[in-house]
PDB file of N, CA and C in Angstrom:
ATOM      1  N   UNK A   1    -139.057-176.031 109.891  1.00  0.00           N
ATOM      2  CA  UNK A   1    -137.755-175.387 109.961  1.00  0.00           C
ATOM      3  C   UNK A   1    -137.822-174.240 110.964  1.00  0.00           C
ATOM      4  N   UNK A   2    -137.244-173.869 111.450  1.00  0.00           N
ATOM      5  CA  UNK A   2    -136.517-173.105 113.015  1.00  0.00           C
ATOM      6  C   UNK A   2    -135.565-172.130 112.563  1.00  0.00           C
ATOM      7  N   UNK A   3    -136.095-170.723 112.699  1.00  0.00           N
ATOM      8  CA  UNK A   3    -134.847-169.848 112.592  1.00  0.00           C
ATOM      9  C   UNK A   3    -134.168-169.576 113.818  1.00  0.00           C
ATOM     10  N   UNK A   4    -132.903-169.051 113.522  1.00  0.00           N
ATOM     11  CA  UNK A   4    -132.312-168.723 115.004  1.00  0.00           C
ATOM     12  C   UNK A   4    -132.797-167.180 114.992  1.00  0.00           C
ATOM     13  N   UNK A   5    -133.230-166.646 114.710  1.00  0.00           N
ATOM     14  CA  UNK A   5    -133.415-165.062 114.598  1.00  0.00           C
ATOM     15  C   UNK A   5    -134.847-165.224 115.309  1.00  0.00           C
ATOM     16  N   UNK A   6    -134.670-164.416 116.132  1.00  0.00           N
ATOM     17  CA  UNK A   6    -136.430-164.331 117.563  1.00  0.00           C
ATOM     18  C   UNK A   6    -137.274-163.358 116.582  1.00  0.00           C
ATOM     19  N   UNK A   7    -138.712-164.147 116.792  1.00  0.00           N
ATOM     20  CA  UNK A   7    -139.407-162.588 116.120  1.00  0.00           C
ATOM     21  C   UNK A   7    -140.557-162.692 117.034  1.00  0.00           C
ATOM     22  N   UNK A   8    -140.216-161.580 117.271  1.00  0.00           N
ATOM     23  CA  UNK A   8    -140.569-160.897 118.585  1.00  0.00           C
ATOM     24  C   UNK A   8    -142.025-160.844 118.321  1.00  0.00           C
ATOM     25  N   UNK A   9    -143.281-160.199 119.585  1.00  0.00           N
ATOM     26  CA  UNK A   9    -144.194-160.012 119.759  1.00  0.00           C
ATOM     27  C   UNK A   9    -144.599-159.977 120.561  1.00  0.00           C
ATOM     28  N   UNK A  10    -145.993-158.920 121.017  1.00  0.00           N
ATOM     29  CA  UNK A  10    -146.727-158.613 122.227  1.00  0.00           C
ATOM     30  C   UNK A  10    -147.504-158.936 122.167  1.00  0.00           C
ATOM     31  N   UNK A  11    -148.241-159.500 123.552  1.00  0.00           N
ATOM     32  CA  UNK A  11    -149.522-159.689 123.831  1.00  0.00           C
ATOM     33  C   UNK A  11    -150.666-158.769 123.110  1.00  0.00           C
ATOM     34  N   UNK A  12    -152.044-159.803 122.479  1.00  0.00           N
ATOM     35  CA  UNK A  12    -152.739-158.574 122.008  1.00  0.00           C
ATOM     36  C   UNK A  12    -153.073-157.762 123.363  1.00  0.00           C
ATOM     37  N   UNK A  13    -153.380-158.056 124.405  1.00  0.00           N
ATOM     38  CA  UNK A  13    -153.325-157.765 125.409  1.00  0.00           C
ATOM     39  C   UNK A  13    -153.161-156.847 125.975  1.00  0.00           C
ATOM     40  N   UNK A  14    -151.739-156.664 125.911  1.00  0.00           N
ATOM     41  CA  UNK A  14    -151.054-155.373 126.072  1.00  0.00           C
ATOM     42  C   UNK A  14    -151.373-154.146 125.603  1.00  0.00           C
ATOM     43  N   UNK A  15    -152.202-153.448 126.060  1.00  0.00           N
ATOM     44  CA  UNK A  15    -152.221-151.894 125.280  1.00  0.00           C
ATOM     45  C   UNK A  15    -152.447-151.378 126.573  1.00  0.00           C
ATOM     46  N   UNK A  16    -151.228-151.258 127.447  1.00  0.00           N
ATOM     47  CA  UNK A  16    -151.025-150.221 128.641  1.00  0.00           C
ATOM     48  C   UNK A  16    -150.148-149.378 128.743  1.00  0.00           C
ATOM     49  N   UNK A  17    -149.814-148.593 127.372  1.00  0.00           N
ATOM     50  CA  UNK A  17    -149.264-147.243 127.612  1.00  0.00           C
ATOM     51  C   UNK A  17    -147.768-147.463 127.252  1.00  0.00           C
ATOM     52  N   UNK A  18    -146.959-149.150 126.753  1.00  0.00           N
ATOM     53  CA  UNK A  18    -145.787-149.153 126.722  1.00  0.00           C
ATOM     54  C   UNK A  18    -145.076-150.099 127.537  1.00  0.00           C
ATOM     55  N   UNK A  19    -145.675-150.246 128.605  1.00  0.00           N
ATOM     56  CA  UNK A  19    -145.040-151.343 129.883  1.00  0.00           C
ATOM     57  C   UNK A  19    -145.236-152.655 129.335  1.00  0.00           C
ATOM     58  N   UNK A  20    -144.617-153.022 128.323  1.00  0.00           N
ATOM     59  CA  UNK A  20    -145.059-154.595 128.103  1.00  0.00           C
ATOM     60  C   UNK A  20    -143.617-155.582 127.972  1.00  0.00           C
ATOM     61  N   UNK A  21    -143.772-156.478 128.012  1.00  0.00           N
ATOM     62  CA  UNK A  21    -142.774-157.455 127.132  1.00  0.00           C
ATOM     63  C   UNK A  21    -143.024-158.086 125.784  1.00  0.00           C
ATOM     64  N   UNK A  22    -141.874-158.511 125.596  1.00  0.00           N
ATOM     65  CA  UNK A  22    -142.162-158.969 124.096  1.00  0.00           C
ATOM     66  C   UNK A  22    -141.447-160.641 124.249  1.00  0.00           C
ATOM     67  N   UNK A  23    -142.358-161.299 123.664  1.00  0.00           N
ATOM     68  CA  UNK A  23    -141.397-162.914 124.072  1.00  0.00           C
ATOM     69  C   UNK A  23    -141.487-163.652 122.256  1.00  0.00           C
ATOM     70  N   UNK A  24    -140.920-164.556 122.099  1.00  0.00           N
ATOM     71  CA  UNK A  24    -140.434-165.164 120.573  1.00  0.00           C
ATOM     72  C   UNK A  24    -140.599-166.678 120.913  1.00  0.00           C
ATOM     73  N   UNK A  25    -141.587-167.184 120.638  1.00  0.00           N
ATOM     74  CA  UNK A  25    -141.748-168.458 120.791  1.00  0.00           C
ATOM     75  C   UNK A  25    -141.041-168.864 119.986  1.00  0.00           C
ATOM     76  N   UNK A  26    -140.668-168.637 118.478  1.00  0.00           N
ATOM     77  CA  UNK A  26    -140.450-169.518 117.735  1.00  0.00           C
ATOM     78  C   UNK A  26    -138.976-169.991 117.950  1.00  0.00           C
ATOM     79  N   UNK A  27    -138.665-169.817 118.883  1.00  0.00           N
ATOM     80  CA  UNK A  27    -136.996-170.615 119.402  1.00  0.00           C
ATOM     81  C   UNK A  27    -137.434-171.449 120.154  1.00  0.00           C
ATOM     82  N   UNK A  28    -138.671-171.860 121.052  1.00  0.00           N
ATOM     83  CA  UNK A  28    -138.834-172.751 121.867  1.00  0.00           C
ATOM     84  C   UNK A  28    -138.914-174.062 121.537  1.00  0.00           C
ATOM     85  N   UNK A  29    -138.498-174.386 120.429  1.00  0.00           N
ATOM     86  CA  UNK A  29    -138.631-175.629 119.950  1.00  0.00           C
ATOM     87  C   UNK A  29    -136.964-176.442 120.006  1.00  0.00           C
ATOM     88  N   UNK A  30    -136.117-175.501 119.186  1.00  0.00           N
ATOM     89  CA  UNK A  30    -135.097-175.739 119.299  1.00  0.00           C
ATOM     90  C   UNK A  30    -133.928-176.127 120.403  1.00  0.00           C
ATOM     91  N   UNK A  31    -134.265-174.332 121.083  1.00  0.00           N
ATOM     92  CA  UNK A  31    -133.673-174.473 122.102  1.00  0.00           C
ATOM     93  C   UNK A  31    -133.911-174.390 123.339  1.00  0.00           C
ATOM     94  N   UNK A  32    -135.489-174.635 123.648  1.00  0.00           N
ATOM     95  CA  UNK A  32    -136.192-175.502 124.971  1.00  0.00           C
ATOM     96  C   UNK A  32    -136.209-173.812 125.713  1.00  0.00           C
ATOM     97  N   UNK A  33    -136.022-172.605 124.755  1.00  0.00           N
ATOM     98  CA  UNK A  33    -135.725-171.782 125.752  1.00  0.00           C
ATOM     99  C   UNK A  33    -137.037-170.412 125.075  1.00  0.00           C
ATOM    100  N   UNK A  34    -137.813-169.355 125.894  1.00  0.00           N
ATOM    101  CA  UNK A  34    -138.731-168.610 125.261  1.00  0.00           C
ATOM    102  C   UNK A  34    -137.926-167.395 125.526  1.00  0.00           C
ATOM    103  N   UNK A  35    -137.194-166.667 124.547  1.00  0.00           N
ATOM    104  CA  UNK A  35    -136.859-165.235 125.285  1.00  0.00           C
ATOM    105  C   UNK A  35    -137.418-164.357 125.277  1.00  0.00           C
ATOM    106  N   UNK A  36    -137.008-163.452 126.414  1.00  0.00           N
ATOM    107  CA  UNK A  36    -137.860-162.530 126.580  1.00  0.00           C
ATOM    108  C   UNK A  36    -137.371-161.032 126.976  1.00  0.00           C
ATOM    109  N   UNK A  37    -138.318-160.029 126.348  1.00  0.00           N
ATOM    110  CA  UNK A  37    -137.234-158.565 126.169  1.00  0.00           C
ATOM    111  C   UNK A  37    -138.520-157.573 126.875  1.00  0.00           C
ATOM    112  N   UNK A  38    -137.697-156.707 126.865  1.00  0.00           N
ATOM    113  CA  UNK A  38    -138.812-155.064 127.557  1.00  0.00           C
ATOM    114  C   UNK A  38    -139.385-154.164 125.782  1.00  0.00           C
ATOM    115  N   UNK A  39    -139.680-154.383 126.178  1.00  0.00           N
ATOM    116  CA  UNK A  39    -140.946-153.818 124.671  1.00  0.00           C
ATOM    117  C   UNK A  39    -140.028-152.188 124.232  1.00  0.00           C
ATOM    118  N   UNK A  40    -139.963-151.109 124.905  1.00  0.00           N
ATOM    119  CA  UNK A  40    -139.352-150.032 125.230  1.00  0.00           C
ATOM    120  C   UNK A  40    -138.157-149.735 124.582  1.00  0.00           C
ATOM    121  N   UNK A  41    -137.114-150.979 125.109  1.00  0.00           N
ATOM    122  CA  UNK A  41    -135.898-151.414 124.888  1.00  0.00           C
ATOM    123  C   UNK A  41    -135.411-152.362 123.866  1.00  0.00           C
ATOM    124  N   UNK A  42    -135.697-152.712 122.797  1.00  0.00           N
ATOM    125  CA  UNK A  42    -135.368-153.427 122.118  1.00  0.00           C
ATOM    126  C   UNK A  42    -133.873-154.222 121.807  1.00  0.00           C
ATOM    127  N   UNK A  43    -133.087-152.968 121.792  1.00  0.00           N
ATOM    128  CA  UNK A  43    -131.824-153.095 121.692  1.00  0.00           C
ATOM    129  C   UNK A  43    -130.789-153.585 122.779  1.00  0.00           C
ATOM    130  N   UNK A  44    -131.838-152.978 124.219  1.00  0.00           N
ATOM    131  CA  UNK A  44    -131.408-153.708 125.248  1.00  0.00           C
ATOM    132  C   UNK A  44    -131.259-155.369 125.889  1.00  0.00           C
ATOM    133  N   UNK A  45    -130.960-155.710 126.672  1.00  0.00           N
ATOM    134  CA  UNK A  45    -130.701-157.235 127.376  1.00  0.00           C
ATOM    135  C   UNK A  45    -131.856-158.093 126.911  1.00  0.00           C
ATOM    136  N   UNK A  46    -132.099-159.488 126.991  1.00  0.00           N
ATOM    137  CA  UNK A  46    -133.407-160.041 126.927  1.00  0.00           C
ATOM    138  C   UNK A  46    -132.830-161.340 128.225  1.00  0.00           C
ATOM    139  N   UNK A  47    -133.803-161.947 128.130  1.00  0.00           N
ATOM    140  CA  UNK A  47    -133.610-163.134 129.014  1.00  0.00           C
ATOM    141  C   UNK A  47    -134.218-164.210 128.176  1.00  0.00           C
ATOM    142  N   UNK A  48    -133.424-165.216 128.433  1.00  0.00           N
ATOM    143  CA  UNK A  48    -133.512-166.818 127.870  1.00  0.00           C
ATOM    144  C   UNK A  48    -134.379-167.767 129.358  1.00  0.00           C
ATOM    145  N   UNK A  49    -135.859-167.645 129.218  1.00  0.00           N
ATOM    146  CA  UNK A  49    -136.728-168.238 130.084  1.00  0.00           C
ATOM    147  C   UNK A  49    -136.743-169.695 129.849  1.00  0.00           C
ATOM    148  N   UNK A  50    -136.023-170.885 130.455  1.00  0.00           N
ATOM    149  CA  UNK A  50    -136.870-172.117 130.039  1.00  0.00           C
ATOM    150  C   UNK A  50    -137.845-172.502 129.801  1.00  0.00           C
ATOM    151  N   UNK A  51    -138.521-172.856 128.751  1.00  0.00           N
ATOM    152  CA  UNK A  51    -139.674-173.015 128.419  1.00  0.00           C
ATOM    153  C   UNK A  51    -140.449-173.727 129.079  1.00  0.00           C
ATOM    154  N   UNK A  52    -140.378-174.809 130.099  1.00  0.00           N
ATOM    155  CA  UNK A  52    -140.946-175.197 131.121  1.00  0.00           C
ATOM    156  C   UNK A  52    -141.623-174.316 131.705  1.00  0.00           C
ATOM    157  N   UNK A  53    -140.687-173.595 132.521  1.00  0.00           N
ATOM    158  CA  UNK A  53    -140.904-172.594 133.621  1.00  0.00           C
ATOM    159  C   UNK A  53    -141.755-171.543 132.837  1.00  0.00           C
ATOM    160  N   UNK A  54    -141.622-170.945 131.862  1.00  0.00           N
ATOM    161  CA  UNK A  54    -142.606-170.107 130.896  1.00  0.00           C
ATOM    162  C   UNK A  54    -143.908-170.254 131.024  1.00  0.00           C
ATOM    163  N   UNK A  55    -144.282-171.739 130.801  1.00  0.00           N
ATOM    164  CA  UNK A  55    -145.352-172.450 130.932  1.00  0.00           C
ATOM    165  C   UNK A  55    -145.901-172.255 131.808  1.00  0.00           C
ATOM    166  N   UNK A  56    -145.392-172.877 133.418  1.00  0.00           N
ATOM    167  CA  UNK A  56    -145.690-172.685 134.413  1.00  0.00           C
ATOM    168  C   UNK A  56    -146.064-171.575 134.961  1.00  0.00           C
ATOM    169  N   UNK A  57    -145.545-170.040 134.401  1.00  0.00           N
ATOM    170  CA  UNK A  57    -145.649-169.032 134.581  1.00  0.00           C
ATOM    171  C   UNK A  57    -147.050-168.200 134.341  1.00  0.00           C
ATOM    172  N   UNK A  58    -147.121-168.502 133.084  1.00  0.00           N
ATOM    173  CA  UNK A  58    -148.400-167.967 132.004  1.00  0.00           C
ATOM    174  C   UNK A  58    -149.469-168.891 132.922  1.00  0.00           C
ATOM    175  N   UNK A  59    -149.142-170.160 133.210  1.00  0.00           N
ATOM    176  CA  UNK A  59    -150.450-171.302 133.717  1.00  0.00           C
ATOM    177  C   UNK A  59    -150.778-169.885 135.155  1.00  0.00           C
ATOM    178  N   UNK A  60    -149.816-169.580 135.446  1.00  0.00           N
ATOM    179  CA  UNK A  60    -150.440-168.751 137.024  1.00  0.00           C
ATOM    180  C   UNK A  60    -150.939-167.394 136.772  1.00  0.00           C
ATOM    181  N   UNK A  61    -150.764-166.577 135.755  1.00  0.00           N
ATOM    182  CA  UNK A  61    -151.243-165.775 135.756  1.00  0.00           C
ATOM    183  C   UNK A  61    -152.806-165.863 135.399  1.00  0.00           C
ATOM    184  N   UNK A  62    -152.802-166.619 134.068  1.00  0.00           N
ATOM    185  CA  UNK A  62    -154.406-167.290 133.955  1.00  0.00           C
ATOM    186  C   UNK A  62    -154.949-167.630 135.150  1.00  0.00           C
ATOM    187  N   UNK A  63    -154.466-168.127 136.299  1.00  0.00           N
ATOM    188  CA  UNK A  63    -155.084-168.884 137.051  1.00  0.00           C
ATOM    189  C   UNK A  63    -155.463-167.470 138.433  1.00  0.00           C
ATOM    190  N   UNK A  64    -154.641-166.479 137.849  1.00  0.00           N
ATOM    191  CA  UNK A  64    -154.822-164.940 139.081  1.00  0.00           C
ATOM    192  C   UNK A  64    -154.071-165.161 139.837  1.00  0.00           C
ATOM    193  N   UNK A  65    -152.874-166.185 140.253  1.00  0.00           N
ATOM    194  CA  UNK A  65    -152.024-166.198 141.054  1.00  0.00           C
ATOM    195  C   UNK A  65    -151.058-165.169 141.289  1.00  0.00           C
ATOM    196  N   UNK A  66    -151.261-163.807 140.573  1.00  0.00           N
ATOM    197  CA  UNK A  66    -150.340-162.933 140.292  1.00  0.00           C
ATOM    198  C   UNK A  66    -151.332-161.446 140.370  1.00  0.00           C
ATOM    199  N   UNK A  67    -151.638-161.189 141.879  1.00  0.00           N
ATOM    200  CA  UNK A  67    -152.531-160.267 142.041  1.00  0.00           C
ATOM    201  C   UNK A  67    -152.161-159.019 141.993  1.00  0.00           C
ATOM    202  N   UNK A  68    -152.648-158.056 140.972  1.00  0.00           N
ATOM    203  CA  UNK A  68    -152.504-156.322 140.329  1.00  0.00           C
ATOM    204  C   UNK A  68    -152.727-155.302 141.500  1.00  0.00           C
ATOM    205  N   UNK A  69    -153.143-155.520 142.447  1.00  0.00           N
ATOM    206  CA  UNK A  69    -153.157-154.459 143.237  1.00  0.00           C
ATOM    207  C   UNK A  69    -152.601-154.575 144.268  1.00  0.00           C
TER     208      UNK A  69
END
């Protein structure tokens, strides 16, 4: 069973001071979509990522395609 209500979460990852996102898989089933919010902002905007493209996304950062300096 699938709620429509996102529950949110951060990377364990994340412990840089606040700058993170927060994404809710558990809608990606339903509605093919991962959203995603500013950690900071809660109350603020989020974005509805296709879960494809999500995929594809996370695959590049693992892979370092997304260089920090």
């Amino acid at each position: 069973m699938t709620t429509e209500t996102p529950r949110w979460f951060t990377s364990s990852y994340s412990d840089n001071g606040g700058a993170c996102v927060e994404v809710a898989t558990n809608l990606t089933s339903a509605h093919g979509t991962v959203p995603v919010r500013d950690s900071k902002d809660p109350n603020g905007p989020g974005l509805n990522i296709p879960a494809a493209s999500f995929t594809t996304f996370i695959a590049g950062v693992k892979s370092g395609e997304f260089p920090t300096t």
